[in-house]
C-alpha atoms as a PDB file:
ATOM      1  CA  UNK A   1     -23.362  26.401   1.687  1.00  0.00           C
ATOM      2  CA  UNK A   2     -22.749  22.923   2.480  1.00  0.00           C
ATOM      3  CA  UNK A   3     -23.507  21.578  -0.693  1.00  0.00           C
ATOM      4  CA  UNK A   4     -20.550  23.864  -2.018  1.00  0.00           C
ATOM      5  CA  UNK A   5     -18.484  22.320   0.650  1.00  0.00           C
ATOM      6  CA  UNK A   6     -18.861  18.321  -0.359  1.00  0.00           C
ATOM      7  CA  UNK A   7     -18.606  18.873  -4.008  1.00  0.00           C
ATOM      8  CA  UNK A   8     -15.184  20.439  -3.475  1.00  0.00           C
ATOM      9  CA  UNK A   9     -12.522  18.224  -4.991  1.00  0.00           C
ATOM     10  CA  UNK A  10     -10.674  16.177  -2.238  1.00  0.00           C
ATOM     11  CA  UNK A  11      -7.317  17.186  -3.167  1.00  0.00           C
ATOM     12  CA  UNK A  12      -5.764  19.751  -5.848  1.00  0.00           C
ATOM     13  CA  UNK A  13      -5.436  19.032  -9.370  1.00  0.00           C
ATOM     14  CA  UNK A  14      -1.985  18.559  -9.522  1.00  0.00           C
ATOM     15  CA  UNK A  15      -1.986  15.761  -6.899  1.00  0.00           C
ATOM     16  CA  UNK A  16      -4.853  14.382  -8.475  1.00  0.00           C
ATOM     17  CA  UNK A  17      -3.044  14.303 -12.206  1.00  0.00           C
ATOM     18  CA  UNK A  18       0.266  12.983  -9.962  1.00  0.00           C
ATOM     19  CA  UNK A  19      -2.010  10.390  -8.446  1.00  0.00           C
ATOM     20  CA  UNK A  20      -3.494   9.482 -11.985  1.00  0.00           C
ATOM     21  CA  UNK A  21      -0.538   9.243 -13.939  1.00  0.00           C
ATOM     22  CA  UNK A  22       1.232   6.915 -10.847  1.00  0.00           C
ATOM     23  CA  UNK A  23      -1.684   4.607 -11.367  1.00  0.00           C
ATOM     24  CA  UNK A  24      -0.959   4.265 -15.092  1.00  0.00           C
ATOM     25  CA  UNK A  25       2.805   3.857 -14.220  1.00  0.00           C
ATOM     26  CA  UNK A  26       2.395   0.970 -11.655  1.00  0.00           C
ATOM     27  CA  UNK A  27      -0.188  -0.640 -14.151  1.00  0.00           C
ATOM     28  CA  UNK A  28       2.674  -0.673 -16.922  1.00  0.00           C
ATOM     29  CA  UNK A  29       5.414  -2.157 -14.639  1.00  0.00           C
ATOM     30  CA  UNK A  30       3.608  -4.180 -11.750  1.00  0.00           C
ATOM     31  CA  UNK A  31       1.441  -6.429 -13.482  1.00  0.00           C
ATOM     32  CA  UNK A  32      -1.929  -4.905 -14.972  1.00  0.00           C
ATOM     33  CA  UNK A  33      -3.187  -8.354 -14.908  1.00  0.00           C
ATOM     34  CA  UNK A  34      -2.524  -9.649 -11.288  1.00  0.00           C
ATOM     35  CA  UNK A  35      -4.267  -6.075 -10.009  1.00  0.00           C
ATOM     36  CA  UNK A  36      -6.997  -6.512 -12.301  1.00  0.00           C
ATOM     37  CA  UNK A  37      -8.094 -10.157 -11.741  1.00  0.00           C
ATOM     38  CA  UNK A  38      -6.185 -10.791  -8.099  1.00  0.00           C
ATOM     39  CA  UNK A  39      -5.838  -7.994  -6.233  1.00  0.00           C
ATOM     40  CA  UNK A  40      -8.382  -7.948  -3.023  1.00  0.00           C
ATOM     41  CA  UNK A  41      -9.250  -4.795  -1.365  1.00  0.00           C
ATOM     42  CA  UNK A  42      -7.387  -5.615   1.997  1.00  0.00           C
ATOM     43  CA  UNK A  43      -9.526  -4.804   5.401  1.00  0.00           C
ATOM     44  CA  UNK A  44      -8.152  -4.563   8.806  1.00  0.00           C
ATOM     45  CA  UNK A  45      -9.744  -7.391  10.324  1.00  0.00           C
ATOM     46  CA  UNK A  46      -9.392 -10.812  11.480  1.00  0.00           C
ATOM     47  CA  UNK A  47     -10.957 -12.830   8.000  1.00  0.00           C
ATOM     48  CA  UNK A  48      -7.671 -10.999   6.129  1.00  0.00           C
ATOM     49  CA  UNK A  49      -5.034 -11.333   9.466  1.00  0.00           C
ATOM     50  CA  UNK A  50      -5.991 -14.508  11.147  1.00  0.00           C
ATOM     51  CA  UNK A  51      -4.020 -16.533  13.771  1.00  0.00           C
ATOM     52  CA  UNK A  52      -3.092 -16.735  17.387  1.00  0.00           C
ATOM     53  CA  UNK A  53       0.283 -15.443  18.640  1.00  0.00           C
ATOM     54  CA  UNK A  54       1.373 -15.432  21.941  1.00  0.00           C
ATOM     55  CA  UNK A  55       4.458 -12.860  22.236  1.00  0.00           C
ATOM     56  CA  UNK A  56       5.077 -10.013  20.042  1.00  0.00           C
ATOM     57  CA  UNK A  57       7.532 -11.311  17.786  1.00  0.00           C
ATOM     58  CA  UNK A  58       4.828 -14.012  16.613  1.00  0.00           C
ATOM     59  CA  UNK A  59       2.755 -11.498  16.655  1.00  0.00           C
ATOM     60  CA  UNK A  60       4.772  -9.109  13.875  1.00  0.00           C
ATOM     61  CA  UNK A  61       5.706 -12.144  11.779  1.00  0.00           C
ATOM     62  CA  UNK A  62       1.895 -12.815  11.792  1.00  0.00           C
ATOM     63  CA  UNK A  63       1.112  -9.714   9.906  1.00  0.00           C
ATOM     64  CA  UNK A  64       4.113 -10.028   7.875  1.00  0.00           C
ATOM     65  CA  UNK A  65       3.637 -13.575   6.575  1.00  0.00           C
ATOM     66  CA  UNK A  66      -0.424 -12.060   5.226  1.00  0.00           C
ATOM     67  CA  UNK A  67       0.767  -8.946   4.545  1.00  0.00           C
ATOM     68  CA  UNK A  68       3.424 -10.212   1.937  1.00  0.00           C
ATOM     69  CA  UNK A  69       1.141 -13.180   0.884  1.00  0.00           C
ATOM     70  CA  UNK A  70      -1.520 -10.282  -0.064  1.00  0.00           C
ATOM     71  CA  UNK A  71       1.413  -8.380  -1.729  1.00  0.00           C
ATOM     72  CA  UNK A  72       1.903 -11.433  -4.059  1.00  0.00           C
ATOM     73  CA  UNK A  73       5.435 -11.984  -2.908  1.00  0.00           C
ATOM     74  CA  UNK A  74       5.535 -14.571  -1.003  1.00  0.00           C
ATOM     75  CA  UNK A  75       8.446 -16.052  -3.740  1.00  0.00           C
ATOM     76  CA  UNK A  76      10.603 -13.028  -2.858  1.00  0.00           C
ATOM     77  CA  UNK A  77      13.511 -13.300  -0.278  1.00  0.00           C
ATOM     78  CA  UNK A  78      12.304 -11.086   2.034  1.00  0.00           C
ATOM     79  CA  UNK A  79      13.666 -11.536   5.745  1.00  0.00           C
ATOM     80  CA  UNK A  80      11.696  -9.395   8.564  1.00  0.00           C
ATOM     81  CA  UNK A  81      13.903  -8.366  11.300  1.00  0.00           C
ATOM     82  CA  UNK A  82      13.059  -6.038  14.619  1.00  0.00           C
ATOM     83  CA  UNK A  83      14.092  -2.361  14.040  1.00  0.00           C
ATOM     84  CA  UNK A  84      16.717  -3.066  16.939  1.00  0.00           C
ATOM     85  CA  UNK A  85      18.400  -5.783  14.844  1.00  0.00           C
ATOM     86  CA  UNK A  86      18.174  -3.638  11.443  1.00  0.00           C
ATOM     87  CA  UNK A  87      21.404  -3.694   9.737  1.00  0.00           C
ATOM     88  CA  UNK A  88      21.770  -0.922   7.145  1.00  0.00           C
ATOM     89  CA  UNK A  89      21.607  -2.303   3.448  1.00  0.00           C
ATOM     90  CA  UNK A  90      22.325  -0.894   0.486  1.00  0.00           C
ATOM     91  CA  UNK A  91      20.169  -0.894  -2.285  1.00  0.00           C
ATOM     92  CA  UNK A  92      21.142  -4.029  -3.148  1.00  0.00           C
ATOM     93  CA  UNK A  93      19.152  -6.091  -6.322  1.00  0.00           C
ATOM     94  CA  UNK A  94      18.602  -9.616  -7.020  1.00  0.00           C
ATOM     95  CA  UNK A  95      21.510 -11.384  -8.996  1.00  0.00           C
ATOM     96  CA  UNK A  96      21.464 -10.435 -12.493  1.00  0.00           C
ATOM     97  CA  UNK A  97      18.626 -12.003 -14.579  1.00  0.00           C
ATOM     98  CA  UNK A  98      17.561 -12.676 -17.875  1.00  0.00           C
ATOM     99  CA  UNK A  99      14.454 -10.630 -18.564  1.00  0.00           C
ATOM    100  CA  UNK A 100      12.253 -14.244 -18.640  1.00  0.00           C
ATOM    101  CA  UNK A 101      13.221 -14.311 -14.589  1.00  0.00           C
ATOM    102  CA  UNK A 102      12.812 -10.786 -13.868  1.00  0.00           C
ATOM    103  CA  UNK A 103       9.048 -10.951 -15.023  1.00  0.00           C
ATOM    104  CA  UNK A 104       9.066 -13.635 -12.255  1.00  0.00           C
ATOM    105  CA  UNK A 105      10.106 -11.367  -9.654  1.00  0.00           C
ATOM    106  CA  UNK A 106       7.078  -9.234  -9.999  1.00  0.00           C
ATOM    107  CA  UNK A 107       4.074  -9.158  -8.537  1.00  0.00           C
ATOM    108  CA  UNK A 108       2.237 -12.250  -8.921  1.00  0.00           C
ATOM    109  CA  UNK A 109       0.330 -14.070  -6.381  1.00  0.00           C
ATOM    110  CA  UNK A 110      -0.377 -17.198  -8.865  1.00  0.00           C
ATOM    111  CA  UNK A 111      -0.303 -20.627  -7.103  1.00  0.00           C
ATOM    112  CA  UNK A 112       3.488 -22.400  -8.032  1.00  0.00           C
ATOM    113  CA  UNK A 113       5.515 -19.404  -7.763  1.00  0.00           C
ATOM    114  CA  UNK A 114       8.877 -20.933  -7.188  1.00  0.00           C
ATOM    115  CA  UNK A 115      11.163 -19.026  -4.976  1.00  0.00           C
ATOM    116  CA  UNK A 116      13.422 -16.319  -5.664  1.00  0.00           C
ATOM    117  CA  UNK A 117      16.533 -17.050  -4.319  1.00  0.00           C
ATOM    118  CA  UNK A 118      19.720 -14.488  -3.316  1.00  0.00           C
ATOM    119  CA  UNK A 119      22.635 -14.363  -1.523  1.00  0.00           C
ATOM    120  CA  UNK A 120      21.560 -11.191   1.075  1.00  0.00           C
ATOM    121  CA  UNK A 121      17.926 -11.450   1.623  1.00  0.00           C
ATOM    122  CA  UNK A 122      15.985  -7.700   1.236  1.00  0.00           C
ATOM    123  CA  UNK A 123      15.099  -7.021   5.021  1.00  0.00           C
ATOM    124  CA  UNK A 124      11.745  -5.636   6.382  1.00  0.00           C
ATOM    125  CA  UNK A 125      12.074  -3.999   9.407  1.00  0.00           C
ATOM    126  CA  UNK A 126       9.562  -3.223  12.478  1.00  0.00           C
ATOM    127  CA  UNK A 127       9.020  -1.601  15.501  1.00  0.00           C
ATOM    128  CA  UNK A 128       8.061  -3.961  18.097  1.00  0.00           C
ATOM    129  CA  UNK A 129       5.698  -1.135  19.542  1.00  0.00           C
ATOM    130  CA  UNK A 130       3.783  -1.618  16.452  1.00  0.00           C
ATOM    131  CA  UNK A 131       2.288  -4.578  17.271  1.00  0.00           C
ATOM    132  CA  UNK A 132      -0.181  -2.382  19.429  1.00  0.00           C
ATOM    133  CA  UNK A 133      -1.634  -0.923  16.192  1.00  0.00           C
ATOM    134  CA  UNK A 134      -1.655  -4.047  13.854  1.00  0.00           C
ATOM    135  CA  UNK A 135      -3.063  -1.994  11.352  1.00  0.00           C
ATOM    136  CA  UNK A 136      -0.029   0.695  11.113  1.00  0.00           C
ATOM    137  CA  UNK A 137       2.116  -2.695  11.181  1.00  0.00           C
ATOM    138  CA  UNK A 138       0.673  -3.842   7.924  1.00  0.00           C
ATOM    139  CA  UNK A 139       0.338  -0.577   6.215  1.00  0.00           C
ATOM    140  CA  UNK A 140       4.252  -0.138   7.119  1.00  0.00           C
ATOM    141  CA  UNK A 141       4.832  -3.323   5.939  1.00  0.00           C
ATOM    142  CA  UNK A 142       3.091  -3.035   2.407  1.00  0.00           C
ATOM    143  CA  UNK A 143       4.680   0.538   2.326  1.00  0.00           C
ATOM    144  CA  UNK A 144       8.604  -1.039   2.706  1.00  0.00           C
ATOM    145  CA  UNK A 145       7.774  -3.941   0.111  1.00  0.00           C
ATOM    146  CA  UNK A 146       6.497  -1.827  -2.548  1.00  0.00           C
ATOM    147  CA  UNK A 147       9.886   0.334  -1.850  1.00  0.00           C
ATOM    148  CA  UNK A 148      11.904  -3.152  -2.504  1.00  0.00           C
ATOM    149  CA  UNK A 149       9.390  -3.668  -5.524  1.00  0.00           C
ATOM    150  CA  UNK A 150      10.311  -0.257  -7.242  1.00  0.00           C
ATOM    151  CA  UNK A 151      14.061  -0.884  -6.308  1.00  0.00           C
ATOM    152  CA  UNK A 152      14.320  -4.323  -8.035  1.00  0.00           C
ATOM    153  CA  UNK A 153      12.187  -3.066 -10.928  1.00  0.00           C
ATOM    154  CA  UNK A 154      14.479  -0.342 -11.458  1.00  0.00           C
ATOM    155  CA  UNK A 155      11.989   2.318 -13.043  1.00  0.00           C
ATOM    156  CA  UNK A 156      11.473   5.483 -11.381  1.00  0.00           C
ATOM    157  CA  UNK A 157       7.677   6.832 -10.464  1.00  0.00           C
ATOM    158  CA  UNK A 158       6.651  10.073 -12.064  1.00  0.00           C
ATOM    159  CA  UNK A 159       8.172  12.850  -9.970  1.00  0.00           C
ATOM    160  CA  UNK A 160      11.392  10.960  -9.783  1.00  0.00           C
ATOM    161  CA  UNK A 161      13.607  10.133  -6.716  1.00  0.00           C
ATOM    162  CA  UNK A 162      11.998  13.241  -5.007  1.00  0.00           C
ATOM    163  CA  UNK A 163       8.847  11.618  -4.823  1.00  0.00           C
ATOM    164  CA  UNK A 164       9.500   7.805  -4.141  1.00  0.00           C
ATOM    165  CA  UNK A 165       8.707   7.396  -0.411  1.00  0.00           C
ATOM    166  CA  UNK A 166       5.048   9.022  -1.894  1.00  0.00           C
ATOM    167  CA  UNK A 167       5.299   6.518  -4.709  1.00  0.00           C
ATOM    168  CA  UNK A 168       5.764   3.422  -2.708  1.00  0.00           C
ATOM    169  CA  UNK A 169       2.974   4.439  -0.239  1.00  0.00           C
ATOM    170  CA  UNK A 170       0.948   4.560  -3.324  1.00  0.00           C
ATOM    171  CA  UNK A 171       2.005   1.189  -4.835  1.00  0.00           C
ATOM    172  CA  UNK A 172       1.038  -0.120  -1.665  1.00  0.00           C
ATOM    173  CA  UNK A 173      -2.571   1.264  -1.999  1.00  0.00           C
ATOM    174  CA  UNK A 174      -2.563  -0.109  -5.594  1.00  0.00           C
ATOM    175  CA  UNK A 175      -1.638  -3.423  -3.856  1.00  0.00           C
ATOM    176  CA  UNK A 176      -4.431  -3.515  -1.762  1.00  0.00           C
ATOM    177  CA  UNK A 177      -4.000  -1.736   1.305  1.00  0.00           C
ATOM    178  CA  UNK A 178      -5.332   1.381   0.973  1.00  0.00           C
ATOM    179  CA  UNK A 179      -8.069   1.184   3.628  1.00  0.00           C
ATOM    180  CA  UNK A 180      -5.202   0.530   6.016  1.00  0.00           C
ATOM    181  CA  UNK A 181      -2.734   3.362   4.744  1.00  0.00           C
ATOM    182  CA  UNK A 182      -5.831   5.821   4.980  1.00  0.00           C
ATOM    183  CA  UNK A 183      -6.624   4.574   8.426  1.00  0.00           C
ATOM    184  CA  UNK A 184      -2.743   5.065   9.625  1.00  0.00           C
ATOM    185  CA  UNK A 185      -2.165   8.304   7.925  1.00  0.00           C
ATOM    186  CA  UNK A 186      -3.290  10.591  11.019  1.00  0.00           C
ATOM    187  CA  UNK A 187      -3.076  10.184  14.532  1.00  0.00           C
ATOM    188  CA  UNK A 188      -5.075  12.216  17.118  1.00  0.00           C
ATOM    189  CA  UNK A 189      -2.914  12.635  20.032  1.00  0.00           C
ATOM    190  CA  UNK A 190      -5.667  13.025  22.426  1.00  0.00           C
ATOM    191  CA  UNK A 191      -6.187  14.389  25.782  1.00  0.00           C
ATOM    192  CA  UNK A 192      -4.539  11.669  27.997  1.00  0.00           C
ATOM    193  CA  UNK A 193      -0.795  11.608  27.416  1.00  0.00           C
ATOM    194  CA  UNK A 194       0.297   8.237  28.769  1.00  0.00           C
ATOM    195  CA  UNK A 195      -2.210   6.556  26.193  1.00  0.00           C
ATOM    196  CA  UNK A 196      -0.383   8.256  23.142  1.00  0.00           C
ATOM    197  CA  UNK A 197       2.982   6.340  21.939  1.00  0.00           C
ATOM    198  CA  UNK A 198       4.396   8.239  18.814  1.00  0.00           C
ATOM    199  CA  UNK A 199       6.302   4.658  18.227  1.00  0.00           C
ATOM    200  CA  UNK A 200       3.712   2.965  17.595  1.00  0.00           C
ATOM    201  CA  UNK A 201       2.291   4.549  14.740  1.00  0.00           C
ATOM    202  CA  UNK A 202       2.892   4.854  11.226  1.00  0.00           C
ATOM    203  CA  UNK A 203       5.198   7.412   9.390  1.00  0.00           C
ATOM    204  CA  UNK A 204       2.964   8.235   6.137  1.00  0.00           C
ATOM    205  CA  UNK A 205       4.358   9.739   3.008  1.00  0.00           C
ATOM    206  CA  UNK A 206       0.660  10.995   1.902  1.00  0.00           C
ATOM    207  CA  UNK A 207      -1.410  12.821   3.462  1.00  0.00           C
ATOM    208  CA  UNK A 208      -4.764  11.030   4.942  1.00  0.00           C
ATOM    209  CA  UNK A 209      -6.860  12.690   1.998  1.00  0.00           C
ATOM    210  CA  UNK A 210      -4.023  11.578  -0.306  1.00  0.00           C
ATOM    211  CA  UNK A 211      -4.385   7.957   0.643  1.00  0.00           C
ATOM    212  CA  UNK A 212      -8.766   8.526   0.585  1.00  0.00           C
ATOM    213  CA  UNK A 213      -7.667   9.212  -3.036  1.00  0.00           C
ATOM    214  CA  UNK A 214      -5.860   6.478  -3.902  1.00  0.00           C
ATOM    215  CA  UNK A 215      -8.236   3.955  -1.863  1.00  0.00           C
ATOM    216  CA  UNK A 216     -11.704   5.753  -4.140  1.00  0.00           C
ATOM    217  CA  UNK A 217      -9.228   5.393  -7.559  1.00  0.00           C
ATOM    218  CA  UNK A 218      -8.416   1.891  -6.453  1.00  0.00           C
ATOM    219  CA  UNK A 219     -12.062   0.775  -5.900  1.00  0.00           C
ATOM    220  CA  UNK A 220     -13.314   2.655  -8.653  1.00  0.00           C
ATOM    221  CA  UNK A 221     -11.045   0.688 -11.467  1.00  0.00           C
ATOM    222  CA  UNK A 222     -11.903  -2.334  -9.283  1.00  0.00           C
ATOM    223  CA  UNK A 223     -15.231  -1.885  -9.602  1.00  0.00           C
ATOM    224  CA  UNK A 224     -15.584  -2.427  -5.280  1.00  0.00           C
ATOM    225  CA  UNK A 225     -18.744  -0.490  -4.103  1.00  0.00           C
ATOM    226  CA  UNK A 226     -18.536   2.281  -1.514  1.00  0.00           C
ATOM    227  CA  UNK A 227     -20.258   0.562   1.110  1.00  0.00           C
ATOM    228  CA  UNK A 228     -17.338  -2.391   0.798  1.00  0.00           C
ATOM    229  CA  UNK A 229     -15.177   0.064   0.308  1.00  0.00           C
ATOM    230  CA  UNK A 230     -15.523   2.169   3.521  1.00  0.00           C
ATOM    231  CA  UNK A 231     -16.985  -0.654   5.767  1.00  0.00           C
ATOM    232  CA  UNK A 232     -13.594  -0.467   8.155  1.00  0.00           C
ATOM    233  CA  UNK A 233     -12.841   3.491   7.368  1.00  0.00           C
ATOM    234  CA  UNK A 234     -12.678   5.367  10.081  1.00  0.00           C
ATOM    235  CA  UNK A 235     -15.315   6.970  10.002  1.00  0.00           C
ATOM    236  CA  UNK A 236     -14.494  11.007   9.435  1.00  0.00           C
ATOM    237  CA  UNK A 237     -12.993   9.556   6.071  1.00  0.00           C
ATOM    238  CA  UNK A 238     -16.251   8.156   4.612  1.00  0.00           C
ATOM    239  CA  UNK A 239     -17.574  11.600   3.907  1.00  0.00           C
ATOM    240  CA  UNK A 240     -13.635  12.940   2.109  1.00  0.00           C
ATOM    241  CA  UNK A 241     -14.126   9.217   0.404  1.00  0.00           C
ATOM    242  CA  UNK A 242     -17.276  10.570  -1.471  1.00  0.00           C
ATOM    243  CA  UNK A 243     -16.004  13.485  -2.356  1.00  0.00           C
ATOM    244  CA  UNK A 244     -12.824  11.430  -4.057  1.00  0.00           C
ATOM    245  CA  UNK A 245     -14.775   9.406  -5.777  1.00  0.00           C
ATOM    246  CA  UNK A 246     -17.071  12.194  -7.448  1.00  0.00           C
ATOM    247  CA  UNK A 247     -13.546  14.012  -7.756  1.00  0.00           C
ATOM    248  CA  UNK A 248     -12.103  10.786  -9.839  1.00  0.00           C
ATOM    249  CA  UNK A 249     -15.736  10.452 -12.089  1.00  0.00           C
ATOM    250  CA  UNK A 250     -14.912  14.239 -13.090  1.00  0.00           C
ATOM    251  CA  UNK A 251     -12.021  12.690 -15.281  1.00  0.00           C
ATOM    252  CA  UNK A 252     -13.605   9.849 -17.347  1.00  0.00           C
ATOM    253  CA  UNK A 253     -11.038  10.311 -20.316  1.00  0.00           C
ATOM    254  CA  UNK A 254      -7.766   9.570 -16.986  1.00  0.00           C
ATOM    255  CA  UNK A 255     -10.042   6.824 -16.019  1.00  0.00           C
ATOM    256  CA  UNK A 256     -10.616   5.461 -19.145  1.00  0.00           C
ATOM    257  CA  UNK A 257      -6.956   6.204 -19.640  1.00  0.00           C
ATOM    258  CA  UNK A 258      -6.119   3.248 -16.618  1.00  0.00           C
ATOM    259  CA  UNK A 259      -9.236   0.832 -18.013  1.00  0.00           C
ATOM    260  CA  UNK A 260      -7.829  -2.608 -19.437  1.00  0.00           C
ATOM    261  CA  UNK A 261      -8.275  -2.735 -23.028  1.00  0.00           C
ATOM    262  CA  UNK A 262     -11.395  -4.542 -23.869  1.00  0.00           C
END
């Protein structure tokens, strides 16, 4: 009976295929080569966020500063501000380009990126409650850059406009974070109601088995093994991880299908 149980695919097929071909679309417009040869499998602890901070604003623009060094856009104009001060922006995009400098916006955590410079800086907000869960702080950071990173691309994910807070939560996992994301995606209340603040934690756009997904798809084209892999995941996620990855070896020909040509 239990057997039957773990090799039960993680999530339905038509996530799965959604998942898949969202993989193939990031490849195609982020940079296949900087998340092939750059981009590390980002773990919540001190080796990736180092630093001493001694109030909470330090404290946010701590995370911020690795968080959007790890997202390879450290070049971009991004300003982080505290939710309170969050002025409402439009969508607004970097001055108009020639295509040789919008290939320099993306993605690319190369050494000598010069700066990408515009008149209203992109803003990255947070919730100064957040700082108590440093891990939702840097999974909601990734998650609002790779919303600015679809934005100044200007190509919608499969499933369109309907689907891009889920698309940007998964461009963030193809960025790096997905241990993070997976780790922020639920939150037990608990039995003692002063130690639960809803502000704190992370609004997710995927589901926690959603994000175990993209984290097992992630590692898997990586080639990072499981026991890297799900060294800081909580740990009622290892066993769902497992069952993603068999789920994601099931489909050699969409694997292949993501592979770098050889």
């Amino acid at each position: 009976m239990f057997s039957l149980f773990n090799n039960k695919p993680l999530i339905d097929t038509h996530t799965a295929d959604w998942v898949f071909a969202t993989f193939g679309w990031a490849l195609q417009h982020f940079d296949a080569l900087e998340f092939f040869q750059r981009t590390q499998l980002i773990q919540p602890s001190n080796a990736f966020f180092p630093g001493r901070v001694s109030s909470v604003a330090e404290k946010a623009a701590n995370i911020f500063s690795h968080s959007q060094r790890y997202a390879g856009l450290s070049h971009w104009p991004l300003q982080l501000v505290s939710i309170q001060q969050l002025e409402r922006q439009p969508d607004c995009q970097l001055a108009p380009m020639p295509q040789s400098e919008l290939q320099h916006m993306q993605r690319n955590s190369a050494e000598g990126q010069l700066p990408v410079s515009n008149a209203q800086p992109l803003q990255v907000f947070y919730n100064p409650q957040q700082t108590l869960k440093p891990e939702d702080m840097a999974a909601s950071y990734a998650h609002v850059m790779a919303q600015h990173m679809i934005i100044q691309r200007g190509v919608l994910p499969p499933g369109g406009q309907a689907l891009f807070a889920e698309a940007s939560e998964l461009l963030a996992g193809f960025m790096g974070f997905g241990v993070l994301l997976a780790n922020s995606s639920y939150t037990i209340r608990g039995g003692c109601g002063s130690c639960y603040n809803a502000m704190a934690n992370r609004q997710p756009a995927l589901t926690e088995y959603d994000n175990v997904f993209v984290l097992a798809l992630f590692c898997t084209l990586k080639g990072i093994d499981r026991k890297t892999a799900t060294r800081y995941l909580k740990k009622h996620l290892q066993g769902p991880y497992k069952r993603a990855v068999k789920q994601i070896e099931a489909e050699p020909d969409k694997l292949a299908a993501l592979q770098p040509l050889r």
